[in-house]
Every structure is written in structure tokens, then in C-alpha cells.
N, C-alpha and C. Protein backbone atom coordinates (compact mmCIF):
# COMPACT_ATOMS: atom_id res chain seq x y z
N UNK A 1 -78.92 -92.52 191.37
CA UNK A 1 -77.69 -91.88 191.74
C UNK A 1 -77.88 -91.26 193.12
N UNK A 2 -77.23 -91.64 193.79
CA UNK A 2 -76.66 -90.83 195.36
C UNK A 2 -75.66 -89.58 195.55
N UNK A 3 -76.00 -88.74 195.73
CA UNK A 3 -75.29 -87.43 196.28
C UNK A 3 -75.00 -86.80 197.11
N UNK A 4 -73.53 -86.90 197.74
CA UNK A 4 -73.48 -86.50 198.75
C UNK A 4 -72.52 -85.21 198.90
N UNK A 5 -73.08 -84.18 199.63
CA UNK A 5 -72.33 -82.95 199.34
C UNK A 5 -71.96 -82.87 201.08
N UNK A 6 -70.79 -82.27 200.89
CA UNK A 6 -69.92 -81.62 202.42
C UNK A 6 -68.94 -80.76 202.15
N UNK A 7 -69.57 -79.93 203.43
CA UNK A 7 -69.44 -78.72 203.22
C UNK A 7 -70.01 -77.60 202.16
N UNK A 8 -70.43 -77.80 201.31
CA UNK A 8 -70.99 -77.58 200.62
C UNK A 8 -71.06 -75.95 200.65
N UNK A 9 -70.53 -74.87 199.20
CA UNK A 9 -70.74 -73.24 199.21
C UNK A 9 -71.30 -73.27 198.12
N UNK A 10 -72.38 -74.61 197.45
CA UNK A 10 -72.89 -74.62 196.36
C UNK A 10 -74.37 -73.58 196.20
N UNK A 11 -74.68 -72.29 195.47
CA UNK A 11 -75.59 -71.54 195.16
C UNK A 11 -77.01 -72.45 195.40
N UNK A 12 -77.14 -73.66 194.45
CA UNK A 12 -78.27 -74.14 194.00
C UNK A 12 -78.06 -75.22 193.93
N UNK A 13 -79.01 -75.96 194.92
CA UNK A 13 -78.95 -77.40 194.65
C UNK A 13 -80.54 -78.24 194.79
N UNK A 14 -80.62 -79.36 193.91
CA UNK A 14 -81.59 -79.73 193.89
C UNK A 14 -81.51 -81.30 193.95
N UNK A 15 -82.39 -81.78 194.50
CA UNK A 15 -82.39 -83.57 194.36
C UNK A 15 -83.49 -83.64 193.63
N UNK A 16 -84.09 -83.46 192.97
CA UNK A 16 -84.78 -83.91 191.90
C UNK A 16 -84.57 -84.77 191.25
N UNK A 17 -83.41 -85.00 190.42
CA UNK A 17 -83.08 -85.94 189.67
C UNK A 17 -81.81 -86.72 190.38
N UNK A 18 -82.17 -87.26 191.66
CA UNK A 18 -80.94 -88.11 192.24
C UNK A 18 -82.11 -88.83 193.17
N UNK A 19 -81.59 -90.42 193.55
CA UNK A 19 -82.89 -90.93 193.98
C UNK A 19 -82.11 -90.65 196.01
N UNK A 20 -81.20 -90.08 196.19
CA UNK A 20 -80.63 -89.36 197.61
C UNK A 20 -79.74 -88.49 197.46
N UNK A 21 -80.09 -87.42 198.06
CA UNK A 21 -79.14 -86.26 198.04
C UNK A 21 -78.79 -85.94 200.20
N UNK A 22 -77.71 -85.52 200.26
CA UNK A 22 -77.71 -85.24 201.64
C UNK A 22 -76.30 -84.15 201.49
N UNK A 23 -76.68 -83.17 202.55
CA UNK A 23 -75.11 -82.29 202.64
C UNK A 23 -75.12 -81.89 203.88
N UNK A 24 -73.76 -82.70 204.05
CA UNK A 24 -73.55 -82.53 205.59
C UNK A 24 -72.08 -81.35 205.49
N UNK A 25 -72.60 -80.65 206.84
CA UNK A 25 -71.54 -79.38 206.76
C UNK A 25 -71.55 -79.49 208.61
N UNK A 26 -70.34 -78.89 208.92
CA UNK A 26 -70.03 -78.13 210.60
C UNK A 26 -70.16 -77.34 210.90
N UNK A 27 -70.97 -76.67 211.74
CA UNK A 27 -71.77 -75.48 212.09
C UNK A 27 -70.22 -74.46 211.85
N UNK A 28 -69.73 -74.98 212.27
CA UNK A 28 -68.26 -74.22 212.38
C UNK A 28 -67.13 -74.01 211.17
N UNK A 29 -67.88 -74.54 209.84
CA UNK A 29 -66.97 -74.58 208.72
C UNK A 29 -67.04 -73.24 207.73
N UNK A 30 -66.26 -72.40 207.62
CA UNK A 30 -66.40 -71.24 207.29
C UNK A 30 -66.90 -70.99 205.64
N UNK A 31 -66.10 -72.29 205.13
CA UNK A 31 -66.66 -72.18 203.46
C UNK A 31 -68.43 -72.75 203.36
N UNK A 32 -68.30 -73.76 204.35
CA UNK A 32 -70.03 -73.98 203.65
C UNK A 32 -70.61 -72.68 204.23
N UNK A 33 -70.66 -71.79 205.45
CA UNK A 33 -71.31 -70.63 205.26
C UNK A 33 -71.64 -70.15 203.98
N UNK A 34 -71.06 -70.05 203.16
CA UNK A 34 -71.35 -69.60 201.91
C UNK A 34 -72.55 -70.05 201.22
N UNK A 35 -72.94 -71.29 201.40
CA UNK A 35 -73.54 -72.02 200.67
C UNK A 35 -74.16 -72.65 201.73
N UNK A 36 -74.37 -74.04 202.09
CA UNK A 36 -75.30 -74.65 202.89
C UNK A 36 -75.62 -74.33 203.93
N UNK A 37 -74.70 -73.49 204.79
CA UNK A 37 -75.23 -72.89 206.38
C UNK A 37 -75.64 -71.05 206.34
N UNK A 38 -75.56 -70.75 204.79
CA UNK A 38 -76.10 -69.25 204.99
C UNK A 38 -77.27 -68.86 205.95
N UNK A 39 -77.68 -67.71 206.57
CA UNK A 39 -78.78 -67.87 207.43
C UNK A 39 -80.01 -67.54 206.16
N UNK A 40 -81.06 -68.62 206.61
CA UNK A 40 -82.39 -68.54 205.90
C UNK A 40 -82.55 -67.29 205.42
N UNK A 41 -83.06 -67.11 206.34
CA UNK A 41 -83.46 -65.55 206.40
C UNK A 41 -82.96 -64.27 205.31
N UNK A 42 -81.57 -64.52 205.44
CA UNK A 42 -80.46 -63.91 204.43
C UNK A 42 -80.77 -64.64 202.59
N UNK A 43 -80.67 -65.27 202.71
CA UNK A 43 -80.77 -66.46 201.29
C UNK A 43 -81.41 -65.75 200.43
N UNK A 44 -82.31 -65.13 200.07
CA UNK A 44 -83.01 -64.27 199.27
C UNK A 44 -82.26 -63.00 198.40
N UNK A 45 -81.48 -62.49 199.30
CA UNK A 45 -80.65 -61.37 199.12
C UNK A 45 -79.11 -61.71 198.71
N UNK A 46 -78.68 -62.97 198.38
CA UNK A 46 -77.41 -63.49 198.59
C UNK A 46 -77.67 -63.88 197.05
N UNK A 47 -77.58 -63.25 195.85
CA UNK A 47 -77.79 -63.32 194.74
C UNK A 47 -76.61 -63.89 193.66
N UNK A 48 -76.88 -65.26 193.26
CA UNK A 48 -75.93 -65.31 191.80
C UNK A 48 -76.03 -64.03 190.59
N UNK A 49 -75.04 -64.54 189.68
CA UNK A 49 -75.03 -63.60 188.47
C UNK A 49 -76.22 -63.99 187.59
N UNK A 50 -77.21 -64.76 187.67
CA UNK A 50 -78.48 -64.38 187.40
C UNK A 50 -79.49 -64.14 188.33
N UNK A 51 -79.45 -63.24 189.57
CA UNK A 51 -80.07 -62.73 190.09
C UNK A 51 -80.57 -63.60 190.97
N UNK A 52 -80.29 -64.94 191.21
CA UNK A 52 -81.40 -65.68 192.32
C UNK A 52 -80.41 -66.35 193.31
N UNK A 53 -81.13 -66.22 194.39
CA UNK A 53 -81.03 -66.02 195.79
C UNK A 53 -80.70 -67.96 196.00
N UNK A 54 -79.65 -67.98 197.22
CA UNK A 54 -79.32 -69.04 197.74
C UNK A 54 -80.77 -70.54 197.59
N UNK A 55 -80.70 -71.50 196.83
CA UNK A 55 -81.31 -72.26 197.25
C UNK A 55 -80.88 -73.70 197.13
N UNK A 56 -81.70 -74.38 197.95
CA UNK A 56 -80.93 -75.93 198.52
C UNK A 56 -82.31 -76.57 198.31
N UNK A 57 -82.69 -77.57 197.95
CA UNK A 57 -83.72 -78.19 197.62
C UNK A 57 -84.23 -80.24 197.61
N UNK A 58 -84.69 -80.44 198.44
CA UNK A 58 -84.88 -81.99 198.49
C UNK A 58 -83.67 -82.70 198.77
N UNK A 59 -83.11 -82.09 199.72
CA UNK A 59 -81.75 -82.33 200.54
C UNK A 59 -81.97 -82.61 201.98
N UNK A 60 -81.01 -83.87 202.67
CA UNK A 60 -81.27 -83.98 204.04
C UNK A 60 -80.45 -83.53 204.50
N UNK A 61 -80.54 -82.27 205.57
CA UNK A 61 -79.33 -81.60 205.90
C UNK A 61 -79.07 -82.16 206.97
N UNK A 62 -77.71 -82.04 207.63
CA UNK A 62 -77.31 -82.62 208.21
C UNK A 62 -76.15 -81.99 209.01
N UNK A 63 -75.66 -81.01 210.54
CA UNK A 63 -75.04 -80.72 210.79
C UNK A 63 -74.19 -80.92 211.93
N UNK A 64 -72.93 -80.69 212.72
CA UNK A 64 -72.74 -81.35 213.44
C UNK A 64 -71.86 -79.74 213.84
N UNK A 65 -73.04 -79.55 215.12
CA UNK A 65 -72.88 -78.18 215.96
C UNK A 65 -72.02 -77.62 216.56
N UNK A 66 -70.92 -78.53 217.07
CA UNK A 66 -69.89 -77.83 217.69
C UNK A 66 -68.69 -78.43 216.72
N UNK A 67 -68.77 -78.41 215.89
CA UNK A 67 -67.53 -79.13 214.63
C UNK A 67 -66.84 -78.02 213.88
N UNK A 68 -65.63 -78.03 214.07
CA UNK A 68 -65.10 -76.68 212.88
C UNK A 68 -64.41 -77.20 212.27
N UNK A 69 -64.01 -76.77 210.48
CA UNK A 69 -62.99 -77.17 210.02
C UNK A 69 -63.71 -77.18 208.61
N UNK A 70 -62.94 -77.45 207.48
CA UNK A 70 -63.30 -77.64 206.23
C UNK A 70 -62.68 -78.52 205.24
N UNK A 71 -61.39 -79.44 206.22
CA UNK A 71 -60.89 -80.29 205.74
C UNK A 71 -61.89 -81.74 205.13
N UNK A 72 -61.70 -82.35 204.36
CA UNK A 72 -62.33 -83.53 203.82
C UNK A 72 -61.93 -84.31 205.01
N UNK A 73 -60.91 -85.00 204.80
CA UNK A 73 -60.59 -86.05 205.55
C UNK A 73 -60.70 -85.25 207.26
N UNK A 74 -59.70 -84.66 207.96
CA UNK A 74 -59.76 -84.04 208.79
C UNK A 74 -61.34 -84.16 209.75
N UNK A 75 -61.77 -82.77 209.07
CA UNK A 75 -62.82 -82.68 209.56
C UNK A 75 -64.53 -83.44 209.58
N UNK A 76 -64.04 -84.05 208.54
CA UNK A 76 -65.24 -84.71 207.53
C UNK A 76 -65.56 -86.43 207.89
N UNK A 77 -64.69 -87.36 207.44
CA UNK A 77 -64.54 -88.48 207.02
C UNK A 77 -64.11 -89.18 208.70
N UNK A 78 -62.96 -88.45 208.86
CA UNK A 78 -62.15 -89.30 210.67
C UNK A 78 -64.13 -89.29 211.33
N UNK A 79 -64.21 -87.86 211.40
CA UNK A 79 -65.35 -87.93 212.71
C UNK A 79 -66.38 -88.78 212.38
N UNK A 80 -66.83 -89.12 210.72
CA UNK A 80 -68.08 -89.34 211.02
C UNK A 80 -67.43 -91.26 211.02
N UNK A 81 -66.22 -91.65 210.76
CA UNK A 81 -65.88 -92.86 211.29
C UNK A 81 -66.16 -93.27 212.43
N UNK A 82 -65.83 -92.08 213.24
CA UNK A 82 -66.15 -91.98 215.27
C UNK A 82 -67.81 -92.60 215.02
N UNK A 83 -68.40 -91.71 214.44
CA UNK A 83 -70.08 -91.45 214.73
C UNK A 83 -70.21 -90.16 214.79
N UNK A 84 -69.70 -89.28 214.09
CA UNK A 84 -70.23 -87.47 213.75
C UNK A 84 -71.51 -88.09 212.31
N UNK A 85 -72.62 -86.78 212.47
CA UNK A 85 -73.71 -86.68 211.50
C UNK A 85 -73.96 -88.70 211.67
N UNK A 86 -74.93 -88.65 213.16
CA UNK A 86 -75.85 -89.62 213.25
C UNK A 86 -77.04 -89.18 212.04
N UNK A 87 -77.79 -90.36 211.66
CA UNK A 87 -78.78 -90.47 210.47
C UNK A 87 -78.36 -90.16 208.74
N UNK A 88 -76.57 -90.43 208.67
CA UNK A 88 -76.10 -90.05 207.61
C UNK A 88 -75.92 -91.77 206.92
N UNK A 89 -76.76 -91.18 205.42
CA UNK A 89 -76.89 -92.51 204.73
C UNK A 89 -75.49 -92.65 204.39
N UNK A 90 -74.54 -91.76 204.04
CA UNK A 90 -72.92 -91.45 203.86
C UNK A 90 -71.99 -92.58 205.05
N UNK A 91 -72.52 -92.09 206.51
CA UNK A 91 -72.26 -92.86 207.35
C UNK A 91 -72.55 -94.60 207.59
N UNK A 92 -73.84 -94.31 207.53
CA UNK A 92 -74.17 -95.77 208.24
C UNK A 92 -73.99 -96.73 207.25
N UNK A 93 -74.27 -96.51 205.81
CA UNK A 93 -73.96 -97.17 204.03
C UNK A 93 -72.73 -97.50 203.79
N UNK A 94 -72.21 -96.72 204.08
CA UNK A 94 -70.43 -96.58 203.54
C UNK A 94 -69.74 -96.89 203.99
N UNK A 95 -69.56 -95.30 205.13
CA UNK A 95 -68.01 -95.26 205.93
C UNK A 95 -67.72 -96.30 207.54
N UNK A 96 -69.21 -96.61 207.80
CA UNK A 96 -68.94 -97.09 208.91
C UNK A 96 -69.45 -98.63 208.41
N UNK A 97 -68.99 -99.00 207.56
CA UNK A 97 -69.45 -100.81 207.19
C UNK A 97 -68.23 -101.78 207.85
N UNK A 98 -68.60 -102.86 208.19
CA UNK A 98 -67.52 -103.80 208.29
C UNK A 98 -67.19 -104.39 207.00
N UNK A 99 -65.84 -104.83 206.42
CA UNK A 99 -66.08 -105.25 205.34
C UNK A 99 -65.88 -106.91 205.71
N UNK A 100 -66.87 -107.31 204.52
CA UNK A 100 -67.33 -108.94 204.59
C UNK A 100 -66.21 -109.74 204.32
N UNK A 101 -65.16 -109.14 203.28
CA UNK A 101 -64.16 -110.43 203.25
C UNK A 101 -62.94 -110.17 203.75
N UNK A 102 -61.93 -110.84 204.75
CA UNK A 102 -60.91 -110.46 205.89
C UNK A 102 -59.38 -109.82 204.26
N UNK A 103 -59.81 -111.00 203.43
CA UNK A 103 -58.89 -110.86 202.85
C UNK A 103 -58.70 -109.65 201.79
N UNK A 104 -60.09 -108.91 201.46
CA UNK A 104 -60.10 -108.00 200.63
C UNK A 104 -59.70 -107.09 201.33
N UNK A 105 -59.66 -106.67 202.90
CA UNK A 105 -59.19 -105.45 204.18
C UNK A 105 -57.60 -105.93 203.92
N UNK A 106 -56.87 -106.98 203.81
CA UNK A 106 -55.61 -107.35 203.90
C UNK A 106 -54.98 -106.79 202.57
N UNK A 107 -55.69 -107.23 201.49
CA UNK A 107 -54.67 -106.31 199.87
C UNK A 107 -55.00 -105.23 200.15
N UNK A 108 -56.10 -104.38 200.88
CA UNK A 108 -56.08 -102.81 200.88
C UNK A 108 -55.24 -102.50 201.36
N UNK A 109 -54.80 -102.74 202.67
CA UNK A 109 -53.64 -102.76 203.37
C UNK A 109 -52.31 -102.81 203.11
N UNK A 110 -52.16 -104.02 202.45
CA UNK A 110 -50.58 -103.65 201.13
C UNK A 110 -50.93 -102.66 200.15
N UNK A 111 -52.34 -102.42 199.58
CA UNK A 111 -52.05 -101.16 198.66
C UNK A 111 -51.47 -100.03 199.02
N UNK A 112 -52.39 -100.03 200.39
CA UNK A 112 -51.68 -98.53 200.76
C UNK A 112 -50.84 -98.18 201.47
N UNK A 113 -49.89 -99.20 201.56
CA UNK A 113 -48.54 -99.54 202.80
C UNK A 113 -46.80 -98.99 201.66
């Protein structure tokens, strides 16, 4: 299983049991502050209701420094179509593929017309 988190204000996260985990957030996105861009440093003291402190674990982080916003599509999905979050398995796997058959891009196209 592959996991991909954005934006991400998740307490605790772990890839342990996922064979890729990655969370890409915008230096500039105010909700993942919460969660994936808290400062290190701080994380200790930033306590759930059982007492433990911010952690992110066997994750490739991934940020894109002058980016604001917290929209999915918006902020998220358009840019990294451009090429936002170079080295994203999200990116280079997925969103930025050509697809192989002309005609399967053509019924998507009436689907969503």
C-alpha cells in the first residue's frame, strides 16, 4: 500500500506498515502547520490527549517553499501537474503520466463534459 498525505495536520504518522508513505505540504499552508510543518524543535511540547508530542515517522517529506494555500486541487494537484514537489512518487507515478491509450483520454473527456 502507498500513502500519500498533503498537507497533512495529522498528530502521528508512521510508514511502517505501508511499502511508501510521502507528505507533501507548502511551506505556506496554514493547516499542515499543525501537523507536518510544526517546528521540530516545538514537536515535543505540542501534546495529543494522550500526552505525546507531534510525530511523523518513515515519511518522505516533501515541501514546496514559496507555495501557499490548502486547497487540494488549487494548491496541490494544478502545481504539481506544472512540476511543484520534484522527487514526488505522487508526481512522477501518477499525476504527471501520459496516458497509453488515445482513446481511454477521449471517454474521460465525455465523462466529464
Amino acid at each position: 500500500m502507498e500513502v500519500y498525505m498533503v498537507a497533512s495536520a495529522a498528530h502521528y504518522v508512521s510508514g511502517k506498515h505501508v511499502s511508501h508513505l510521502e507528505c507533501l505540504s507548502n511551506r505556506g499552508d496554514f493547516v499542515a502547520f499543525f501537523g507536518h510543518l510544526f517546528p521540530k524543535i516545538l514537536k515535543p511540547f505540542w501534546l495529543n490527549t494522550r500526552g505525546a508530542g507531534i510525530h511523523y515517522e518513515d515519511c518522505n517529506d516533501l515541501f514546496e517553499k514559496s507555495a501557499w494555500g490548502h486547497l487540494l486541487d488549487l494548491n496541490y494537484l494544478t502545481p504539481i501537474e506544472k512540476g511543484s514537489f520534484p522527487g514526488s512518487k505522487l508526481a512522477t507515478s501518477y499525476l504527471l503520466r501520459k496516458p497509453k491509450d488515445e482513446s481511454a483520454t477521449e471517454t474521460s473527456k465525455k465523462l466529464l463534459s
